[in-house]
Protein backbone atom coordinates (compact mmCIF):
# COMPACT_ATOMS: atom_id res chain seq x y z
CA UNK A 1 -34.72 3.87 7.69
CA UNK A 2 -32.69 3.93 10.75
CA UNK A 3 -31.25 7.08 12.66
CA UNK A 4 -27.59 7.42 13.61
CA UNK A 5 -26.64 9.84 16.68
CA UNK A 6 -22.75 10.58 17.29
CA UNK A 7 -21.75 12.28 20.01
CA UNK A 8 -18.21 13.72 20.11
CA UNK A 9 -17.37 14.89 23.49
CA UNK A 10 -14.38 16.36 23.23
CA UNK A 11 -12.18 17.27 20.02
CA UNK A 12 -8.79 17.75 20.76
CA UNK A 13 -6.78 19.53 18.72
CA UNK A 14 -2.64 19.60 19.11
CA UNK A 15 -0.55 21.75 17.10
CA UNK A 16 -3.55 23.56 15.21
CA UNK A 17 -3.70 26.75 15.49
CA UNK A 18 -6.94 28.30 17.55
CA UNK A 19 -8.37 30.48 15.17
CA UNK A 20 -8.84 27.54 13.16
CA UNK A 21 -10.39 25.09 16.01
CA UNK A 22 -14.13 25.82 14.03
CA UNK A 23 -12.92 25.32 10.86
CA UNK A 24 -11.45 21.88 11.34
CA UNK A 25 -14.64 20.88 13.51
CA UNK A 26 -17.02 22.20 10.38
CA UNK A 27 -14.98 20.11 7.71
CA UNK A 28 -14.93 17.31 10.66
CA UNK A 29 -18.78 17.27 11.04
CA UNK A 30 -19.68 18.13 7.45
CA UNK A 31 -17.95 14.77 6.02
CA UNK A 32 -19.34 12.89 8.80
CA UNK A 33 -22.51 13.58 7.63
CA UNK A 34 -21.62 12.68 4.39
CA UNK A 35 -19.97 9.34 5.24
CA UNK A 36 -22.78 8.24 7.58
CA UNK A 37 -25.55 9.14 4.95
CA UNK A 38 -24.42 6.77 2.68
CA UNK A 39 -26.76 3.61 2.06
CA UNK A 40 -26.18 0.96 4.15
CA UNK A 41 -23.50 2.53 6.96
CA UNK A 42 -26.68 2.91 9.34
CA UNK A 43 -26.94 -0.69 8.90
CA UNK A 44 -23.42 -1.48 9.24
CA UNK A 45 -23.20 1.12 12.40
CA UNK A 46 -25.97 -1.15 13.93
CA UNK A 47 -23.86 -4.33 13.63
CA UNK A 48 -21.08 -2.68 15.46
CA UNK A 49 -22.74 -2.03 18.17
CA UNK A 50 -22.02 1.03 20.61
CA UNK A 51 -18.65 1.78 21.01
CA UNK A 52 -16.85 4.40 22.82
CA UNK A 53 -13.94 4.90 20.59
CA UNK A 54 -12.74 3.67 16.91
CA UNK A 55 -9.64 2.70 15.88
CA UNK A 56 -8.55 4.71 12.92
CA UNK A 57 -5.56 5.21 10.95
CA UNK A 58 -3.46 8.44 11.44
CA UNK A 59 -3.92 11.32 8.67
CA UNK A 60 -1.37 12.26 6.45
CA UNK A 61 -1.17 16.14 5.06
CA UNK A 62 0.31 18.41 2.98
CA UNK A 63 1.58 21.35 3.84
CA UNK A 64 -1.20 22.91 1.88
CA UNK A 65 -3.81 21.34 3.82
CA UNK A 66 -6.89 23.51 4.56
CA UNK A 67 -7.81 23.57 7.92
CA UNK A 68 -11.20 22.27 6.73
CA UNK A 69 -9.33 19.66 5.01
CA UNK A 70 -8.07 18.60 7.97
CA UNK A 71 -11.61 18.23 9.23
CA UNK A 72 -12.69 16.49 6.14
CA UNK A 73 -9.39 13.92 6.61
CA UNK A 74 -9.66 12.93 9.87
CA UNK A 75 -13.34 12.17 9.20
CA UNK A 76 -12.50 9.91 6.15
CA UNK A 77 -10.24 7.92 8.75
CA UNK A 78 -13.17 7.72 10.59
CA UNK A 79 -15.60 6.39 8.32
CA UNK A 80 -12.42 3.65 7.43
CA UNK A 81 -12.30 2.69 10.64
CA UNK A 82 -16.23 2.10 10.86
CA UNK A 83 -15.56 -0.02 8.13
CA UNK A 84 -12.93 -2.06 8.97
CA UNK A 85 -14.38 -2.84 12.80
């Protein structure tokens, strides 16, 4: 079994409001979690080497978008983007 570490450094948030800065970051690391549990993405982490940033796609959302849903989102581009390096 192999052990992934991320390390965000900074989160930056434009146009969010900042009562919900924790919120997002929850729904952010909480998917995350999810996305690098799955079997086989430590592997596929490992073959990608480290990297300092990762392309990703940008996040559409709805006006009804939970500010843990925005979390959740922008970690789904993420994990694409981990899978398309």
């Amino acid at each position: 079994m192999r052990r992934v570490i991320v390390n965000i450094d900074r989160l930056v948030l434009n146009g969010v409001r900042f009562e919900d800065r924790h919120v997002i970051a929850q729904g952010l690391q909480e998917q995350l979690t999810r996305l690098l549990s799955e079997p086989g993405m430590a592997e596929r982490i490992g073959t990608i080497g480290n990297q300092s940033r990762v392309r990703v796609a940008p996040i559409h959302l709805s006006p009804k978008t939970t500010p843990h849903g925005v979390g959740t989102a922008a970690a789904n581009s993420i994990g694409q983007g981990l899978n398309h390096e």
